[in-house]
C-alpha atoms as a PDB file:
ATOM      1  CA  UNK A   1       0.000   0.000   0.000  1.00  0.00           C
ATOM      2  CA  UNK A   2       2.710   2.620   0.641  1.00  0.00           C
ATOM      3  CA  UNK A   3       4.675   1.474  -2.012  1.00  0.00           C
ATOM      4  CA  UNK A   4       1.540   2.217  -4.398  1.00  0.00           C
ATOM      5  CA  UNK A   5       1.058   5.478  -2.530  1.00  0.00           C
ATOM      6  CA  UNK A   6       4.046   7.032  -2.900  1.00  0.00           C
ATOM      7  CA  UNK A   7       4.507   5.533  -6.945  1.00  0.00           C
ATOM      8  CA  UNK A   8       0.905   7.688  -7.479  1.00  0.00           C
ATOM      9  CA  UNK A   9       2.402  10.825  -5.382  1.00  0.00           C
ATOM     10  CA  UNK A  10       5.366  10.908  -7.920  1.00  0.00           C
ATOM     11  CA  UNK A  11       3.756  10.369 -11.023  1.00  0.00           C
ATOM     12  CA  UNK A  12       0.965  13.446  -9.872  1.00  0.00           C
ATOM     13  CA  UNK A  13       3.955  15.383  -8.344  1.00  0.00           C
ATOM     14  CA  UNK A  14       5.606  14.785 -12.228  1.00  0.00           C
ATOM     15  CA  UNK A  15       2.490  15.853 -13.828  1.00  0.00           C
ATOM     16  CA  UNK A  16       1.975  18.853 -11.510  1.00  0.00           C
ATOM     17  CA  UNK A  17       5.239  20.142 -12.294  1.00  0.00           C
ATOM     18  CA  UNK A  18       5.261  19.671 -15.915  1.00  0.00           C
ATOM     19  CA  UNK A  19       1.966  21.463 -16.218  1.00  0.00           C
ATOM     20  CA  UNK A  20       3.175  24.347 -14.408  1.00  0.00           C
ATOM     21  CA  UNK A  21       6.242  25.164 -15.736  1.00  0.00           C
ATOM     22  CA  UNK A  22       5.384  23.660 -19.625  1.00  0.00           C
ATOM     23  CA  UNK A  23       4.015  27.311 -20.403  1.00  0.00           C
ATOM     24  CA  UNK A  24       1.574  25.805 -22.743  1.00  0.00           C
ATOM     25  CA  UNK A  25      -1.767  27.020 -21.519  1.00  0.00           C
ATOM     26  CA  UNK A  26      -3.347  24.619 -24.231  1.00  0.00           C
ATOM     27  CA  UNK A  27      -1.606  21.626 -22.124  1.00  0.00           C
ATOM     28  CA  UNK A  28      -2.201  23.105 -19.181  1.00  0.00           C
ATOM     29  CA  UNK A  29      -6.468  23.676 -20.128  1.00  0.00           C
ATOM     30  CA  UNK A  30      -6.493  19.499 -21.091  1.00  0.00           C
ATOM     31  CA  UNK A  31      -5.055  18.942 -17.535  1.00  0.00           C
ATOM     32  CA  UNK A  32      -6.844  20.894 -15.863  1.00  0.00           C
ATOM     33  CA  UNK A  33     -10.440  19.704 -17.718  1.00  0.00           C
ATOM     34  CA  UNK A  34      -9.420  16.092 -16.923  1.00  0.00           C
ATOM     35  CA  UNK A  35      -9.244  16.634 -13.539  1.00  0.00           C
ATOM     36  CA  UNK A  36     -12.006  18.967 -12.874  1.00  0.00           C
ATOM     37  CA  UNK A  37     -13.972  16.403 -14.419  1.00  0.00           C
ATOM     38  CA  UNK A  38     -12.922  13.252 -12.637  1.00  0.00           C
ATOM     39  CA  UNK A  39     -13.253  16.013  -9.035  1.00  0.00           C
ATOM     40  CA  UNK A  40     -17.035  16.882 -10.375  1.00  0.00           C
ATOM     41  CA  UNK A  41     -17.743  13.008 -11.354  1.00  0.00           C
ATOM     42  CA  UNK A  42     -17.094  12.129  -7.326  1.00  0.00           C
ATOM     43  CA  UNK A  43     -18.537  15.173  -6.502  1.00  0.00           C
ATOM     44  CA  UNK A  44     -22.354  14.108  -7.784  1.00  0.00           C
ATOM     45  CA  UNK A  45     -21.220  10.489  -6.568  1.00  0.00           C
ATOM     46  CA  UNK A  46     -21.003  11.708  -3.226  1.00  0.00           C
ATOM     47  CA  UNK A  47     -24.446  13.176  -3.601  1.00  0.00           C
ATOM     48  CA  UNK A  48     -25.667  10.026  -4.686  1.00  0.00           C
ATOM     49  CA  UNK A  49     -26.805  12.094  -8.006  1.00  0.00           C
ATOM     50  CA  UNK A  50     -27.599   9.583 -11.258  1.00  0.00           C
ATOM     51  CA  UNK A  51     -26.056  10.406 -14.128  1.00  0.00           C
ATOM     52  CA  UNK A  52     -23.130  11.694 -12.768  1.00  0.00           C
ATOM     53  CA  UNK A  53     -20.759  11.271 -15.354  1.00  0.00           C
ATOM     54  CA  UNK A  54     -23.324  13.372 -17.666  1.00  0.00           C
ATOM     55  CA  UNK A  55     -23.091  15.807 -14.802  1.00  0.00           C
ATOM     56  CA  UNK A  56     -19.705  15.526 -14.930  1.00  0.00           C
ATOM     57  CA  UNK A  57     -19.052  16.189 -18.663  1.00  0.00           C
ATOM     58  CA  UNK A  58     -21.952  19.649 -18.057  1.00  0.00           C
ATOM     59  CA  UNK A  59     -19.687  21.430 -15.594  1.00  0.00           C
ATOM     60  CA  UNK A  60     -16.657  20.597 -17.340  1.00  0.00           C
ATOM     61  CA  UNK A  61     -18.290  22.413 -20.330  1.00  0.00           C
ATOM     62  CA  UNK A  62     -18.968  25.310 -18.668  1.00  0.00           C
ATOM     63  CA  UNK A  63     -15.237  24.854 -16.631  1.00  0.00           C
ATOM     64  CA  UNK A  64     -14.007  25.254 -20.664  1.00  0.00           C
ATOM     65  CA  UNK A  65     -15.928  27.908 -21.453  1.00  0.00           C
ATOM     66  CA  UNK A  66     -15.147  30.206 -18.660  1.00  0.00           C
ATOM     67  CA  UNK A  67     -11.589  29.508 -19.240  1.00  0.00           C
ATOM     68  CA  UNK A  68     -11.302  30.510 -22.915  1.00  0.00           C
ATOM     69  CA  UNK A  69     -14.626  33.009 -22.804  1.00  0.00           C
ATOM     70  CA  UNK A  70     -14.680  34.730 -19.193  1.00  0.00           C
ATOM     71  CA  UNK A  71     -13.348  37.883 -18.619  1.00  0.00           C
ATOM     72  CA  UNK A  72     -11.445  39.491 -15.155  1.00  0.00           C
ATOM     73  CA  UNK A  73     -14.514  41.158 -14.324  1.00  0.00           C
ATOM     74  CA  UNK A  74     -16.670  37.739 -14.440  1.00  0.00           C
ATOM     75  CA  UNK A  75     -13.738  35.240 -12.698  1.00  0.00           C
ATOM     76  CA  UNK A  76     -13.657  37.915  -9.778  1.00  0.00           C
ATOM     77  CA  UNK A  77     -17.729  37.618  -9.262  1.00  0.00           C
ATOM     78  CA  UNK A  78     -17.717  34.090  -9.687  1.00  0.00           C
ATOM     79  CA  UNK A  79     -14.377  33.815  -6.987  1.00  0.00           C
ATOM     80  CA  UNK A  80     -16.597  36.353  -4.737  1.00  0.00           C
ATOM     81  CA  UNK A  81     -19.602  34.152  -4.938  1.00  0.00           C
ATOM     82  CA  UNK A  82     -17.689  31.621  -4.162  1.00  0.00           C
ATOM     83  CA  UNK A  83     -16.431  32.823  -0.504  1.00  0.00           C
ATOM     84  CA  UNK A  84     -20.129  33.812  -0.066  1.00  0.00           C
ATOM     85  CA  UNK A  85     -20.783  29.819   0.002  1.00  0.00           C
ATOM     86  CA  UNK A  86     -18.333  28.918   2.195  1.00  0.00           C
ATOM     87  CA  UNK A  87     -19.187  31.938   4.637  1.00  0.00           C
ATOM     88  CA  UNK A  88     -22.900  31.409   4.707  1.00  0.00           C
ATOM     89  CA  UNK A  89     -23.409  27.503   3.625  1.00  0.00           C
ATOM     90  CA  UNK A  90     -20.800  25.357   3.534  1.00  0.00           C
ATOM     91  CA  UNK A  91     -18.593  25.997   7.317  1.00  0.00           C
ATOM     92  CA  UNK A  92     -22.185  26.512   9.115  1.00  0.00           C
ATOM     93  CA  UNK A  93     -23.041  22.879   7.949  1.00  0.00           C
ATOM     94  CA  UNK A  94     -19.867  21.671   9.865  1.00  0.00           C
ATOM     95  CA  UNK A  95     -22.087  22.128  12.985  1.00  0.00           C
ATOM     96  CA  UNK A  96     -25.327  21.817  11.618  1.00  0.00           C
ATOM     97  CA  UNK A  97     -25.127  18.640   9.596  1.00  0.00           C
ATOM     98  CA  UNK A  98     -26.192  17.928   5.898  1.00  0.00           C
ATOM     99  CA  UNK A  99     -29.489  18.045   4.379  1.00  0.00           C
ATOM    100  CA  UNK A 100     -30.741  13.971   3.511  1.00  0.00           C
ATOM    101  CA  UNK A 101     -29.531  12.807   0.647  1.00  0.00           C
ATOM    102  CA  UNK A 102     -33.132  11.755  -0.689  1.00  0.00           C
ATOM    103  CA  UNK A 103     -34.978  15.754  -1.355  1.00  0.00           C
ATOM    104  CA  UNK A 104     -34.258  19.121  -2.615  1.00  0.00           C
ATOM    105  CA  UNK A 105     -31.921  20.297  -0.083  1.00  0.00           C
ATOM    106  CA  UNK A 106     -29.457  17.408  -1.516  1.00  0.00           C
ATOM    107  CA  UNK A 107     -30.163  18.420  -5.435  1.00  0.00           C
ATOM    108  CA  UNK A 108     -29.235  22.427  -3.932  1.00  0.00           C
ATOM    109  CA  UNK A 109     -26.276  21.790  -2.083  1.00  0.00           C
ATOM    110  CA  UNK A 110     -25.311  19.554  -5.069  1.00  0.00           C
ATOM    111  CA  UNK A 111     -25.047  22.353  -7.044  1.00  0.00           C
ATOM    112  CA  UNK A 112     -23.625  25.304  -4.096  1.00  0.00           C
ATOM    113  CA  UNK A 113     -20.549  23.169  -4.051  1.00  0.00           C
ATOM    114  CA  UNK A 114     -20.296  22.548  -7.723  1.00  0.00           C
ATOM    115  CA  UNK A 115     -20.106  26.324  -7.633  1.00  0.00           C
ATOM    116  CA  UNK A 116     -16.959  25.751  -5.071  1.00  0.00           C
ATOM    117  CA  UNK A 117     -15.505  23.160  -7.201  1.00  0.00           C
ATOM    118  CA  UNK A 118     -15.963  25.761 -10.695  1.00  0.00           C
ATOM    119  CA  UNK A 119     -14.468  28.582  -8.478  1.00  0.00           C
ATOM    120  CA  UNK A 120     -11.919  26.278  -7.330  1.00  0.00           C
ATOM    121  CA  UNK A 121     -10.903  25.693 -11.076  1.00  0.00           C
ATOM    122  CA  UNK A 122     -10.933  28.839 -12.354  1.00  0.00           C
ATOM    123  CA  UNK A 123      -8.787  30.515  -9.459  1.00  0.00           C
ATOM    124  CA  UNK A 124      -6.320  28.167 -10.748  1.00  0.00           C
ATOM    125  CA  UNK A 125      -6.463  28.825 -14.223  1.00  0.00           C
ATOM    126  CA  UNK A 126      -5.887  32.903 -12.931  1.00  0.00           C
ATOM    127  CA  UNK A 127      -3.143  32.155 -10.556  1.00  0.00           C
ATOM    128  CA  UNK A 128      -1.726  29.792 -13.348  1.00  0.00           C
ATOM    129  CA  UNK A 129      -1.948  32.463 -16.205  1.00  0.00           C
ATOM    130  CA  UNK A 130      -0.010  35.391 -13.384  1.00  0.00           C
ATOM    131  CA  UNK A 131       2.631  32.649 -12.639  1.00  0.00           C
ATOM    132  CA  UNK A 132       3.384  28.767 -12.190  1.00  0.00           C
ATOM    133  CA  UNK A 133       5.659  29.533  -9.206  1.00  0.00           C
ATOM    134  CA  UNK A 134       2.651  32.215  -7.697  1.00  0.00           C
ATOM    135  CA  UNK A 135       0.408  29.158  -7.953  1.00  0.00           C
ATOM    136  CA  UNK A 136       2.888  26.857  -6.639  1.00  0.00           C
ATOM    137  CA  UNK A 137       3.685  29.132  -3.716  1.00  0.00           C
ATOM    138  CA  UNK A 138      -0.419  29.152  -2.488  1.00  0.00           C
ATOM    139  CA  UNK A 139      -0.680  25.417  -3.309  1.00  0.00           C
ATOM    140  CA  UNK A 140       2.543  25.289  -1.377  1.00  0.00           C
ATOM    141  CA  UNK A 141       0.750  26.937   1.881  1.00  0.00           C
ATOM    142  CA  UNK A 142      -2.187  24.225   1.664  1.00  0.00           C
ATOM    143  CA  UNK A 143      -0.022  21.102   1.833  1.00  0.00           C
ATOM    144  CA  UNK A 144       2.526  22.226   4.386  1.00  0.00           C
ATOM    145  CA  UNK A 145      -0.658  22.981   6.803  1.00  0.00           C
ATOM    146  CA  UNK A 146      -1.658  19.552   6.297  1.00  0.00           C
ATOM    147  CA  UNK A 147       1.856  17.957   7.036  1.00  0.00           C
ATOM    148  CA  UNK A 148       2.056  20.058   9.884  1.00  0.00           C
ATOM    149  CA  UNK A 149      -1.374  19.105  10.895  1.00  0.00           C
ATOM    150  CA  UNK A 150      -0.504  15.360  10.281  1.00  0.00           C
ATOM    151  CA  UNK A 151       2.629  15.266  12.644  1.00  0.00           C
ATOM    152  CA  UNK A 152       1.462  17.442  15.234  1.00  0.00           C
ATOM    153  CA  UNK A 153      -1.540  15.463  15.776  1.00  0.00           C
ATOM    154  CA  UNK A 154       0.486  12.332  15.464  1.00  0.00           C
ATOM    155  CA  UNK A 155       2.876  13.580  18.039  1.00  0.00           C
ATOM    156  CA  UNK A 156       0.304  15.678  20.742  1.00  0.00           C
ATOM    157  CA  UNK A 157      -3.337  15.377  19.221  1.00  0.00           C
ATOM    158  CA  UNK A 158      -5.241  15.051  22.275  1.00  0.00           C
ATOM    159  CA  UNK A 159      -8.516  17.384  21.604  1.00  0.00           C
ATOM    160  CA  UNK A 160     -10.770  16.220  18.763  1.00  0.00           C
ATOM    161  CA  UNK A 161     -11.273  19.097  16.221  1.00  0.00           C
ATOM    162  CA  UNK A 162     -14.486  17.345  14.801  1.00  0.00           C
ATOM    163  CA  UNK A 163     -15.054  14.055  16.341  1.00  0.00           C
ATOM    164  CA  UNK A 164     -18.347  13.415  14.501  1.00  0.00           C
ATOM    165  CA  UNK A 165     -17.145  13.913  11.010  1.00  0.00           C
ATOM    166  CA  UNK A 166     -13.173  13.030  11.163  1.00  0.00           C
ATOM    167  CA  UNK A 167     -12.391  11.296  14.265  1.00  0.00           C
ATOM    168  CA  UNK A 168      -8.685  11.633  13.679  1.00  0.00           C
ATOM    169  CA  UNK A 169      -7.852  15.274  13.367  1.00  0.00           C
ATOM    170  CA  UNK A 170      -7.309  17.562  16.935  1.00  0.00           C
ATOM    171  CA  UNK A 171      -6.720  21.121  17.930  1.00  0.00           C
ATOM    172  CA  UNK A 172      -3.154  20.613  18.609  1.00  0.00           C
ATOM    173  CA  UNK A 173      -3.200  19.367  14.973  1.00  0.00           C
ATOM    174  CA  UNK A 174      -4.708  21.975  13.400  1.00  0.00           C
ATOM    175  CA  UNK A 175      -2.374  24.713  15.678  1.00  0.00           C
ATOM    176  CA  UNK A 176       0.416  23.000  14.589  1.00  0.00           C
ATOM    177  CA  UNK A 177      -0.376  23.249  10.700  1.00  0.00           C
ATOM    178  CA  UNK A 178      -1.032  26.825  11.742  1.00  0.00           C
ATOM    179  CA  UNK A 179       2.478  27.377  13.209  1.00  0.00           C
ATOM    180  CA  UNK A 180       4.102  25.261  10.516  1.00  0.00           C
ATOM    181  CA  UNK A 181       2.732  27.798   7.771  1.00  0.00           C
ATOM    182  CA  UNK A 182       3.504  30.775   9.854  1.00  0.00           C
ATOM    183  CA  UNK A 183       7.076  29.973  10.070  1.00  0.00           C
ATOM    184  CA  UNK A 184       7.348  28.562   6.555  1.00  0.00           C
ATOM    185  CA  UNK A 185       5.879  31.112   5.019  1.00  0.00           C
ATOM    186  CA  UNK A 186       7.691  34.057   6.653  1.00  0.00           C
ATOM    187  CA  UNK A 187      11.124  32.512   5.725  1.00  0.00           C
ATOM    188  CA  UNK A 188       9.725  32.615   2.202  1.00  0.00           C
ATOM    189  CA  UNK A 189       9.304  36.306   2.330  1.00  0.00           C
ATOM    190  CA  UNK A 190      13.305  36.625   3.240  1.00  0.00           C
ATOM    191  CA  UNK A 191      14.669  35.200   0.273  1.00  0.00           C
ATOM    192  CA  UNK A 192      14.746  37.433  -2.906  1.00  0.00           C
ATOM    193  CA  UNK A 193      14.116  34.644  -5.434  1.00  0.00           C
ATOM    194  CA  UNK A 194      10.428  33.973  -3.963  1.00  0.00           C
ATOM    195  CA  UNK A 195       9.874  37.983  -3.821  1.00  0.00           C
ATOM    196  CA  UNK A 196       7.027  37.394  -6.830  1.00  0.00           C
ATOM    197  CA  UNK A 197       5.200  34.668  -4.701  1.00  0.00           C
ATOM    198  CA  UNK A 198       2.038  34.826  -2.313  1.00  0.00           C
ATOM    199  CA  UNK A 199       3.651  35.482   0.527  1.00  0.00           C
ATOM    200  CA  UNK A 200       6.206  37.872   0.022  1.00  0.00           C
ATOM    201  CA  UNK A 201       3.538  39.827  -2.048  1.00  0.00           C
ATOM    202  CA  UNK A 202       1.103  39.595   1.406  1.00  0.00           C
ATOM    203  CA  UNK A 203       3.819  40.602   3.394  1.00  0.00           C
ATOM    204  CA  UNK A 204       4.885  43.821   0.848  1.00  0.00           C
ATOM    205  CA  UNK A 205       1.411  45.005   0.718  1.00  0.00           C
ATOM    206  CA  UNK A 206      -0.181  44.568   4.379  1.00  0.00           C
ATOM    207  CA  UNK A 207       3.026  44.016   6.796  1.00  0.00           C
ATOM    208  CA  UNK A 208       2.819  41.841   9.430  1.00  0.00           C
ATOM    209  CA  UNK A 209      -0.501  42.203  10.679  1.00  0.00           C
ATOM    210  CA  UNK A 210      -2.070  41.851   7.707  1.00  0.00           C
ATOM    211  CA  UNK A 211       0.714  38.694   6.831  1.00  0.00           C
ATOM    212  CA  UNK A 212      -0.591  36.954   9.731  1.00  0.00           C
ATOM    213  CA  UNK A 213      -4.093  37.161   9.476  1.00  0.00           C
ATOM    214  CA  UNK A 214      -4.049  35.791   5.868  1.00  0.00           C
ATOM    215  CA  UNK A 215      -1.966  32.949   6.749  1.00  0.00           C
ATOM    216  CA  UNK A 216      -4.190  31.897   9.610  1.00  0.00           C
ATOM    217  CA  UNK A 217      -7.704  32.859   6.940  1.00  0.00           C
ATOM    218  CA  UNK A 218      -5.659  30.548   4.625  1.00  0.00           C
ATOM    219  CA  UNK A 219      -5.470  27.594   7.411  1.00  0.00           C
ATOM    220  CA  UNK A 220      -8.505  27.647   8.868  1.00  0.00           C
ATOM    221  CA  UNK A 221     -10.205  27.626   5.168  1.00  0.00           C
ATOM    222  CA  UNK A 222      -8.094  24.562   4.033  1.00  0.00           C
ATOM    223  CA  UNK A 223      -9.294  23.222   7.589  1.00  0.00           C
ATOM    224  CA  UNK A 224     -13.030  23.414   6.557  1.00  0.00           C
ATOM    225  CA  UNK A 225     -12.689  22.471   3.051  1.00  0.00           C
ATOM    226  CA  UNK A 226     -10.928  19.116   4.268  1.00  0.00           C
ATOM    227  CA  UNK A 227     -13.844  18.866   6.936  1.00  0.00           C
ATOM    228  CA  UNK A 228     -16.641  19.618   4.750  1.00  0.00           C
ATOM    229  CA  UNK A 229     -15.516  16.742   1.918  1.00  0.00           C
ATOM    230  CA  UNK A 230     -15.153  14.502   5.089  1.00  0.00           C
ATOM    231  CA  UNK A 231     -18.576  15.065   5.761  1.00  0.00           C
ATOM    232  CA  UNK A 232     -19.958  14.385   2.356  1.00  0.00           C
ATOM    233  CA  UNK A 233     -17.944  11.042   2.596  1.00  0.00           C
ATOM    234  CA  UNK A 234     -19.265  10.402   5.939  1.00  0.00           C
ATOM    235  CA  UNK A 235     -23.253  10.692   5.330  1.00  0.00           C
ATOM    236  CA  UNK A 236     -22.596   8.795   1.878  1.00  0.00           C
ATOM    237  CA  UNK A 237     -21.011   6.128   3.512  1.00  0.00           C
ATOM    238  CA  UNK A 238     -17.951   6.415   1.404  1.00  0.00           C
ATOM    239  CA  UNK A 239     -14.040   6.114   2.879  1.00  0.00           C
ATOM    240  CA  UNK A 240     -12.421   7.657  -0.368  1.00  0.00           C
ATOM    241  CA  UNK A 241     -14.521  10.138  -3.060  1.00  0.00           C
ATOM    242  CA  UNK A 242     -13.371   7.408  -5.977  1.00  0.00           C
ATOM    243  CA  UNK A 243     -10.463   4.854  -6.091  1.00  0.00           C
ATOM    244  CA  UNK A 244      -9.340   7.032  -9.485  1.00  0.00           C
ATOM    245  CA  UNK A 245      -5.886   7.712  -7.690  1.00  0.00           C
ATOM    246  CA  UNK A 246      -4.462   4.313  -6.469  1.00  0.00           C
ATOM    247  CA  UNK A 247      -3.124   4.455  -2.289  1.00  0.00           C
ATOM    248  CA  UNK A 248      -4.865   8.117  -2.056  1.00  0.00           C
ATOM    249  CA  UNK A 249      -8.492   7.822  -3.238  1.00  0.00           C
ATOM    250  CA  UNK A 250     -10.031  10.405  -5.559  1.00  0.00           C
ATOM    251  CA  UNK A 251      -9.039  13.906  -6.809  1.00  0.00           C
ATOM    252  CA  UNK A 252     -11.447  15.188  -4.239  1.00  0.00           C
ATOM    253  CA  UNK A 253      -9.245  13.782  -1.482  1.00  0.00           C
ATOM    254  CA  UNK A 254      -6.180  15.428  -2.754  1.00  0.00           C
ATOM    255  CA  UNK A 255      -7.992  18.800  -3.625  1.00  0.00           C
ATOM    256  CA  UNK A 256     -10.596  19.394  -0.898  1.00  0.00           C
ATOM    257  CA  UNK A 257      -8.555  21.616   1.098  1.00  0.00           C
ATOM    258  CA  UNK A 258      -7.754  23.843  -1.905  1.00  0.00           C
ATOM    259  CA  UNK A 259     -11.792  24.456  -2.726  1.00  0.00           C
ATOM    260  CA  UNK A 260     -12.174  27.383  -0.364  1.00  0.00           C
ATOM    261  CA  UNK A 261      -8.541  28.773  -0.392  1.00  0.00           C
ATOM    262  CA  UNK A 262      -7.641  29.316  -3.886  1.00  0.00           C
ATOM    263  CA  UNK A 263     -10.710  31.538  -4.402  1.00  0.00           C
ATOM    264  CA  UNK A 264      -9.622  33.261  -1.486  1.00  0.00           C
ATOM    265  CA  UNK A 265      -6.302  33.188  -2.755  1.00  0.00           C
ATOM    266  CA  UNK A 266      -6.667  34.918  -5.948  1.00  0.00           C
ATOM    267  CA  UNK A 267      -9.129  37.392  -4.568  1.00  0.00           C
ATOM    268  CA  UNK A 268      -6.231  38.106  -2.553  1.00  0.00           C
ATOM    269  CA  UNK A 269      -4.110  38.547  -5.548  1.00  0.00           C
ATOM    270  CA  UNK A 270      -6.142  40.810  -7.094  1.00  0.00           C
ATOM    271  CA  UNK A 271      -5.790  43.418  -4.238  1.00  0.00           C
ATOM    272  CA  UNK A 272      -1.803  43.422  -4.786  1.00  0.00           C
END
């Protein structure tokens, strides 16, 4: 199993890379499409929606069109909207559970986080087209919350975060992801080679105060966008969103902390 896991890790690590830094946003648009589409697939799986690969191939139509036909002015409503969602749907239903999956309270929060999972997209394609590395640096901020998360938990988790929809994350855990992006992240903004990244750019424009509070806005919305897929999983009675990715599940495991934090992200950006 971990030999598996870590073969898939550096094949996707391989792919990730070559995307970014091929410059080809033709190569980069197929990638993209293919896994948007395989994300949305799960996505109606884990609302028990039929027809999901027809659902599937809808959004990724409309993923196509907004990256070849939307303009600045329509990706920043659509990145808006999509922090509205998280702010007044999606993190409330951490506490207040999930509609049933038979009704239309399903079929609507079906489509709210197919919204997420557009906005999601598109933030990339922005951050992509202003700079592999500026992507790479708020991807970057994502993952090193969750290793931090993973090893502090491992090493002091005592409190359960959410015991009722993932039983194995803590406070200490989710502090320590905190710290762990803190610390990362300002070291980034000392070296001059990263001065074009997120970071260094936060830093620049808002000093310290404002440095620090989008790091820990950053964290705690990877936090609930982890949480939130977890929860889907849970009340569909599903371990992993597909079996697509061999040792790691589906493309919803490996992107459901980025859903709410690249929109936020390249809002961000936008303000630099």
């Amino acid at each position: 199993m971990l030999k598996t896991r870590v073969i898939t890790a550096l094949v996707l690590l391989a792919l990730l890379l070559s995307v970014l830094f091929s410059k080809s946003f033709t190569f980069f648009a197929a990638v993209a499409a293919a896994f948007f589409a395989a994300a949305a697939w799960e996505s109606f799986r884990l609302f028990q929606v039929r027809q999901a690969i027809v659902g599937a191939l809808i959004w990724t139509g409309a993923f196509l069109y907004l990256l070849y036909k939307g303009d600045a002015a329509s990706t920043r409503l659509l990145l808006m909207l999509c922090v509205a969602i998280w702010a007044i749907r999606l993190t409330p239903a951490l506490k207040l559970g999930l509609p049933p999956l038979e009704g239309m309270g399903n079929r609507l929060l079906n489509g709210i986080y197919g919204i997420a999972l557009l906005g999601c997209f598109v933030a990339i394609a922005a951050l992509f087209q202003r700079s592999a590395l500026y992507l790479l640096s708020i991807m970057a901020i994502v993952w090193i919350a969750d290793i931090g998360a993973y090893f502090s938990g491992k090493a002091i988790g005592k409190r359960k975060l959410a015991p009722s929809i993932s039983p194995g994350k803590s406070w200490e855990g989710a502090i320590g992801g905190w710290l762990a992006v803190l610390i990362v992240a300002g070291l980034s903004t000392l070296h001059p080679i990263l001065a074009n990244t997120f970071a260094p750019e936060v830093l620049m424009r808002w000093g310290w105060g404002g440095f620090f509070l989008v790091m820990t806005v950053m964290v705690a919305a990877s936090i609930v966008g982890d949480l939130f897929e977890s929860q889907l999983k849970r009340r569909a009675g599903m371990k992993d969103s597909s079996n697509l990715l061999p040792g790691h599940g589906g493309v919803l495991d490996r992107i459901d902390a980025l859903i709410p934090t690249l929109p936020l992200a390249a809002l961000f950006g936008t303000w630099f």
